[in-house]
PDB file of N, CA and C in Angstrom:
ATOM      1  N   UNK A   1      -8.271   5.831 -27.822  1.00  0.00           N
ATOM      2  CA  UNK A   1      -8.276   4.361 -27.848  1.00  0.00           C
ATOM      3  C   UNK A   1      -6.851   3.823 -27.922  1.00  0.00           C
ATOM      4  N   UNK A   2      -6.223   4.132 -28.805  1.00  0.00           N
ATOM      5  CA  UNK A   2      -4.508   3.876 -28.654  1.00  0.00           C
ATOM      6  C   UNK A   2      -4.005   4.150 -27.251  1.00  0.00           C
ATOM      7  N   UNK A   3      -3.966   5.142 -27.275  1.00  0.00           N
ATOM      8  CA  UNK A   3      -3.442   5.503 -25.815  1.00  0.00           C
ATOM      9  C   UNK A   3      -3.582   4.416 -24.790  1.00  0.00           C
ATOM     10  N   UNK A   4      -4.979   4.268 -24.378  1.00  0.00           N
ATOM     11  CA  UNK A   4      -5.063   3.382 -23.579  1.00  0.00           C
ATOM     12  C   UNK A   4      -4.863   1.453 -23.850  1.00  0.00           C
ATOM     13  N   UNK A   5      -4.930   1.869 -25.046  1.00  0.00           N
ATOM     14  CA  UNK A   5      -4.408   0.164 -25.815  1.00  0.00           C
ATOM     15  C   UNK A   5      -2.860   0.346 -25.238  1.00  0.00           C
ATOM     16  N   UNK A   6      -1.642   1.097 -25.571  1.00  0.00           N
ATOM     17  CA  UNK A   6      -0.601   1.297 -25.150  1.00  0.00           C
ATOM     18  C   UNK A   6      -0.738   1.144 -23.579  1.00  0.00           C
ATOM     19  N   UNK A   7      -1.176   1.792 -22.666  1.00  0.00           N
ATOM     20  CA  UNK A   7      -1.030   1.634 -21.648  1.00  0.00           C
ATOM     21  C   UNK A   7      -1.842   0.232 -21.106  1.00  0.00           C
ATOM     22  N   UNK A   8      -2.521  -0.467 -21.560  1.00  0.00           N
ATOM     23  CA  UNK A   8      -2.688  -1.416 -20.338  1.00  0.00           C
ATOM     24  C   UNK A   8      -1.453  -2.418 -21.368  1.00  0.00           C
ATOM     25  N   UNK A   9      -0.848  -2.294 -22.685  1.00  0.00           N
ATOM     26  CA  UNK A   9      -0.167  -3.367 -23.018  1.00  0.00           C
ATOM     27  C   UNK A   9       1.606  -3.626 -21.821  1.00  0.00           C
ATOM     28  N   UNK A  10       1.453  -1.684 -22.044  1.00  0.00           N
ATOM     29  CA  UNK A  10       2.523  -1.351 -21.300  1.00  0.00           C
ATOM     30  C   UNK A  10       2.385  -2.317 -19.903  1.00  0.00           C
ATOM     31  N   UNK A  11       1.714  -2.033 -18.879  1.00  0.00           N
ATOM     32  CA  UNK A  11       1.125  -2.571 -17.371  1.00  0.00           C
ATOM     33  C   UNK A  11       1.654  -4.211 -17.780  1.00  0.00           C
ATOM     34  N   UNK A  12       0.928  -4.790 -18.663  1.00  0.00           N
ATOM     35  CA  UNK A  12       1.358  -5.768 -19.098  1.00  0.00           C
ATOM     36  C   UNK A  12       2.562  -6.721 -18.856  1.00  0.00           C
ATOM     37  N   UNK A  13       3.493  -5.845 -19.796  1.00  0.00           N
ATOM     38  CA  UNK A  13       4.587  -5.825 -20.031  1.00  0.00           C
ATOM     39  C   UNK A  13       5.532  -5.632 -18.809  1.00  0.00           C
ATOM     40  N   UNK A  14       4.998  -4.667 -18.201  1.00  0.00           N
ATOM     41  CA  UNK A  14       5.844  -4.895 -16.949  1.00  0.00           C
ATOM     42  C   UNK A  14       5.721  -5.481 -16.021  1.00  0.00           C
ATOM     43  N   UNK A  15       4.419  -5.869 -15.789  1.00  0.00           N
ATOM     44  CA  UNK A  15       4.008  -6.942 -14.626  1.00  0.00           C
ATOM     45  C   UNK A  15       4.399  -8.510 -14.934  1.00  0.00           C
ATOM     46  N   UNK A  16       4.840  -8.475 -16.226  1.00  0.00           N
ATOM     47  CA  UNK A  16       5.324  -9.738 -16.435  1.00  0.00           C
ATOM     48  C   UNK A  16       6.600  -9.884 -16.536  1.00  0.00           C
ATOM     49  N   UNK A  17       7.370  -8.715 -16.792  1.00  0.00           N
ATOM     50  CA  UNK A  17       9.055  -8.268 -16.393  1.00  0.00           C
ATOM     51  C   UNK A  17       9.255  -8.656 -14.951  1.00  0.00           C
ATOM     52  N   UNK A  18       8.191  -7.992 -14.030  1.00  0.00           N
ATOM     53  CA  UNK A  18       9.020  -8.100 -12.398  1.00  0.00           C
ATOM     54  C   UNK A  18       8.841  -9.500 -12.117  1.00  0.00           C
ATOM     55  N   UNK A  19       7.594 -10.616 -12.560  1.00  0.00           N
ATOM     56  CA  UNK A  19       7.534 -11.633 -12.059  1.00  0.00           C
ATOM     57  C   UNK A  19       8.854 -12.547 -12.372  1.00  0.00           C
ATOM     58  N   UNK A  20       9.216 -12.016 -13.635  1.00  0.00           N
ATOM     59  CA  UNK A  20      10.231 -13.112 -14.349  1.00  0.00           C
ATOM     60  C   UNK A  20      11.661 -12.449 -13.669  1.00  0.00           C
ATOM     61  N   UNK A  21      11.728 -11.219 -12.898  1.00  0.00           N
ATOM     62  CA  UNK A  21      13.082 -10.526 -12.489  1.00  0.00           C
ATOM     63  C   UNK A  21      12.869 -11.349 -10.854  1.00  0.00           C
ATOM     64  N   UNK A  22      11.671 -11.469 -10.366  1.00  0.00           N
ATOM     65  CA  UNK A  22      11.468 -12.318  -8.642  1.00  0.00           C
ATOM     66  C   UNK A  22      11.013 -13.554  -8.957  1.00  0.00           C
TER      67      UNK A  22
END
């Protein structure tokens, strides 16, 4: 359950990094 709590926060996190980097 962590694991995947970490990973979609991760996905997250970065899909909202590239929008704010384009």
């Amino acid at each position: 359950m962590l694991v995947q709590f970490i990973t979609e926060h991760l996905m997250l996190l970065s899909f909202c990094l590239s929008i704010k980097i384009s």
